[in-house]
C-alpha atoms as a PDB file:
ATOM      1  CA  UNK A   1      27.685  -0.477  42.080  1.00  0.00           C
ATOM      2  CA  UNK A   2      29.029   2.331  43.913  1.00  0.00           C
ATOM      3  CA  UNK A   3      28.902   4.754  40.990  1.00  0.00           C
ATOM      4  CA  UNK A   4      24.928   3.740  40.686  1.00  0.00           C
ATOM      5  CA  UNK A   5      24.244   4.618  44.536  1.00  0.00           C
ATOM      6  CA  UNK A   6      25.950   7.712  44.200  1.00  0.00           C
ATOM      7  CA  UNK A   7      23.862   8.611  41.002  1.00  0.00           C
ATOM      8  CA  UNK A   8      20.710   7.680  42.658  1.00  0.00           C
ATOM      9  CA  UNK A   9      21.648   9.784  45.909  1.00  0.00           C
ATOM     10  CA  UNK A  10      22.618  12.665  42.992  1.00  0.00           C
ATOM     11  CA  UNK A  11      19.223  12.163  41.536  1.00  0.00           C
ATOM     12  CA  UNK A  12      17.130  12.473  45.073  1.00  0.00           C
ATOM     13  CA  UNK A  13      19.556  15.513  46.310  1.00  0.00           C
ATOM     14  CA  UNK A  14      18.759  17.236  42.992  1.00  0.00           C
ATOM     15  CA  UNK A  15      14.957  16.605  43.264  1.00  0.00           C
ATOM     16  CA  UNK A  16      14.723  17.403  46.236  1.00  0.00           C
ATOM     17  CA  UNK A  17      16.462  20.922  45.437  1.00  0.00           C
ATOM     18  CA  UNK A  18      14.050  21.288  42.179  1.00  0.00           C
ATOM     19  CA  UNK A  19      10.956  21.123  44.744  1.00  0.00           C
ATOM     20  CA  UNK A  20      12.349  23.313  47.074  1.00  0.00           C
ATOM     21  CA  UNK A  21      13.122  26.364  44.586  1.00  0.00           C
ATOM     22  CA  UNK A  22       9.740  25.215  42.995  1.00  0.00           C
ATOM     23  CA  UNK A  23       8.110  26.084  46.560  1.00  0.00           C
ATOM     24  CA  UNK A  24      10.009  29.385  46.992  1.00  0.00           C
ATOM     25  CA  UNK A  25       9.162  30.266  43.475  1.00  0.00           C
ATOM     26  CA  UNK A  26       5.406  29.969  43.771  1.00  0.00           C
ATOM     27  CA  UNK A  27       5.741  31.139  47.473  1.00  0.00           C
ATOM     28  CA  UNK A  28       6.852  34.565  46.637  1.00  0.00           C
ATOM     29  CA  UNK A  29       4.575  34.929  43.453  1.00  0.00           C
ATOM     30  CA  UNK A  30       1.750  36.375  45.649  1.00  0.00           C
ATOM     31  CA  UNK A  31      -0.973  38.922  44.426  1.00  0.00           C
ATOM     32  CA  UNK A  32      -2.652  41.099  47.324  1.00  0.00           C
ATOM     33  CA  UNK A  33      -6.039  42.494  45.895  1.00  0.00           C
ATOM     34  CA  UNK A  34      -7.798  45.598  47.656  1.00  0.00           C
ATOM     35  CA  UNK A  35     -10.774  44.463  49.332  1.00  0.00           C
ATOM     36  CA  UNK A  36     -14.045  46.387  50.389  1.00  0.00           C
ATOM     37  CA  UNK A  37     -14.845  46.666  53.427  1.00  0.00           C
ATOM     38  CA  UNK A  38     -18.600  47.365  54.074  1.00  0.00           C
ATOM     39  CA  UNK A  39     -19.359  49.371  57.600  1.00  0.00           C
ATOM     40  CA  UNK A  40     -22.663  50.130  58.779  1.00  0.00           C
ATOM     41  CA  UNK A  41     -23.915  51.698  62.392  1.00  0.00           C
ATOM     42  CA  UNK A  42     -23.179  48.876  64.364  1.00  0.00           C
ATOM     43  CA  UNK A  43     -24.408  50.599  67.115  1.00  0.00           C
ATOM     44  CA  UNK A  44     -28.037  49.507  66.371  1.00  0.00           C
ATOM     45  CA  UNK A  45     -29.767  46.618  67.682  1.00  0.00           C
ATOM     46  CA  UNK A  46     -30.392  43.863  64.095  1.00  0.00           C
ATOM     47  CA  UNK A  47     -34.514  43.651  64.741  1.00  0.00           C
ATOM     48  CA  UNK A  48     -37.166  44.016  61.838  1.00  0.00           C
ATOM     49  CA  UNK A  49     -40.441  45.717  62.615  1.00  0.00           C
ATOM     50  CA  UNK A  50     -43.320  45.035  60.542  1.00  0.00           C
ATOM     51  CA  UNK A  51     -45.948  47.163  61.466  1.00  0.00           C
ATOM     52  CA  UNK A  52     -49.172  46.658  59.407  1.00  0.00           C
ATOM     53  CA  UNK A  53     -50.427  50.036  57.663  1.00  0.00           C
ATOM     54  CA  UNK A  54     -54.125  48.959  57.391  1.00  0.00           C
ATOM     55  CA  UNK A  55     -56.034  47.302  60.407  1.00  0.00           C
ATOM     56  CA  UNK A  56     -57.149  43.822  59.828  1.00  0.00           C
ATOM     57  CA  UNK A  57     -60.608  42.880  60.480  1.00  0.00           C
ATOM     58  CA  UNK A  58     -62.821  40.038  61.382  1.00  0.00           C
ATOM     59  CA  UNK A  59     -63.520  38.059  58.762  1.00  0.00           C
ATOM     60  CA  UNK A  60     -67.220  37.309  57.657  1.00  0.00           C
ATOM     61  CA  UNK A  61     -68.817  34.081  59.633  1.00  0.00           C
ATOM     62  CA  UNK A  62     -71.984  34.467  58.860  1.00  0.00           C
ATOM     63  CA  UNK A  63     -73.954  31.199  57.726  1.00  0.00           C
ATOM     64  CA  UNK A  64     -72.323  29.970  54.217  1.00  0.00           C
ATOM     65  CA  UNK A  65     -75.336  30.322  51.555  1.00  0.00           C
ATOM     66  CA  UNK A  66     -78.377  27.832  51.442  1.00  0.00           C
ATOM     67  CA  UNK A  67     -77.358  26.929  47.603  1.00  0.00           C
ATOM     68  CA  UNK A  68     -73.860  25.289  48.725  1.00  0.00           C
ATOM     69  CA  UNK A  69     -75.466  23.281  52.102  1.00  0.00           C
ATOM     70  CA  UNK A  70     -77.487  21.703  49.307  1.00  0.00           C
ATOM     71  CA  UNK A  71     -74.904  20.438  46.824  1.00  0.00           C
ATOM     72  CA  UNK A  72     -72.756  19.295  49.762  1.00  0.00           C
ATOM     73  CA  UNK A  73     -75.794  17.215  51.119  1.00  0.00           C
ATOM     74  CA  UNK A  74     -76.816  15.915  47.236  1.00  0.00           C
ATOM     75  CA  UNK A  75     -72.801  15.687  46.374  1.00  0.00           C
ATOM     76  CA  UNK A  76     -71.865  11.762  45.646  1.00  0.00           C
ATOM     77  CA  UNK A  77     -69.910   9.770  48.154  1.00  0.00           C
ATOM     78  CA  UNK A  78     -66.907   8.073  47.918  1.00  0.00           C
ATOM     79  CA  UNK A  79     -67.144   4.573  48.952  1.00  0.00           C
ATOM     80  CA  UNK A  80     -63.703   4.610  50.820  1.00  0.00           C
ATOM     81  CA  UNK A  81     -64.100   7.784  52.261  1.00  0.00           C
ATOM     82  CA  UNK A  82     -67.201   6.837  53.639  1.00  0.00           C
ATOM     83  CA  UNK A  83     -66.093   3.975  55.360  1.00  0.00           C
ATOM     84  CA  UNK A  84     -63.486   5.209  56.321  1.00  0.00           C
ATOM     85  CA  UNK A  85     -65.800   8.305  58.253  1.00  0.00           C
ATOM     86  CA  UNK A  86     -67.741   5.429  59.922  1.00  0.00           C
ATOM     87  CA  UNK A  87     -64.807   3.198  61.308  1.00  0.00           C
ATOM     88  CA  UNK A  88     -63.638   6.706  62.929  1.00  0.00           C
ATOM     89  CA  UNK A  89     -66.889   7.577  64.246  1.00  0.00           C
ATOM     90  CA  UNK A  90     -67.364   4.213  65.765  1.00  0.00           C
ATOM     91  CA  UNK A  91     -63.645   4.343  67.166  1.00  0.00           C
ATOM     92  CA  UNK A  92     -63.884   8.018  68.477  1.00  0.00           C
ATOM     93  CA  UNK A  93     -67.681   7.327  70.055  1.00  0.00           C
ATOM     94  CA  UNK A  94     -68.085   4.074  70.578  1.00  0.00           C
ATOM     95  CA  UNK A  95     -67.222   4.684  74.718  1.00  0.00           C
ATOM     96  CA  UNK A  96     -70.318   7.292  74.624  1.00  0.00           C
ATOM     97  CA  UNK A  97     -73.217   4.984  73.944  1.00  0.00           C
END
């Protein structure tokens, strides 16, 4: 009995030992790389300025052409979009009349 509880307090001691070299081992195996190191004029403010090379004009709002009024007036409805138009209209205007 006493020979077993020394063996097992043997056994832990000499783990223990095994993990500790294990740790130092690994510890001092340690590669340094050379890094880069990127430095720019840090002296400037970070802003981007997009300025446009070409000024933009107005864009055309004259009257769209007669052709296209037509085919939206003779283009076919859709049933639930149409009633769906109404209920809104009488919703939105119903306090006007």
């Amino acid at each position: 009995m006493v020979s077993t509880l020394i063996r097992m307090k043997l056994q832990t001691t000499l783990a223990l030992v095994l993990i500790l070299v294990a740790l130092t081992v690994r510890a001092e195996t340690r590669i340094e790389m050379q890094g880069t190191a990127v430095i720019g004029n840090q002296e400037l403010p970070q802003i981007l300025y997009i300025v446009p090379w070409k000024k933009s004009g107005l864009p055309d709002m004259g009257r769209p052409p007669i052709s296209q009024l037509v085919n939206e007036v003779l283009a076919p409805l859709d049933r639930e979009e149409f009633r769906r138009e109404i209920y809104y209209h009488r919703v939105f205007f119903e306090n006007q009349y």
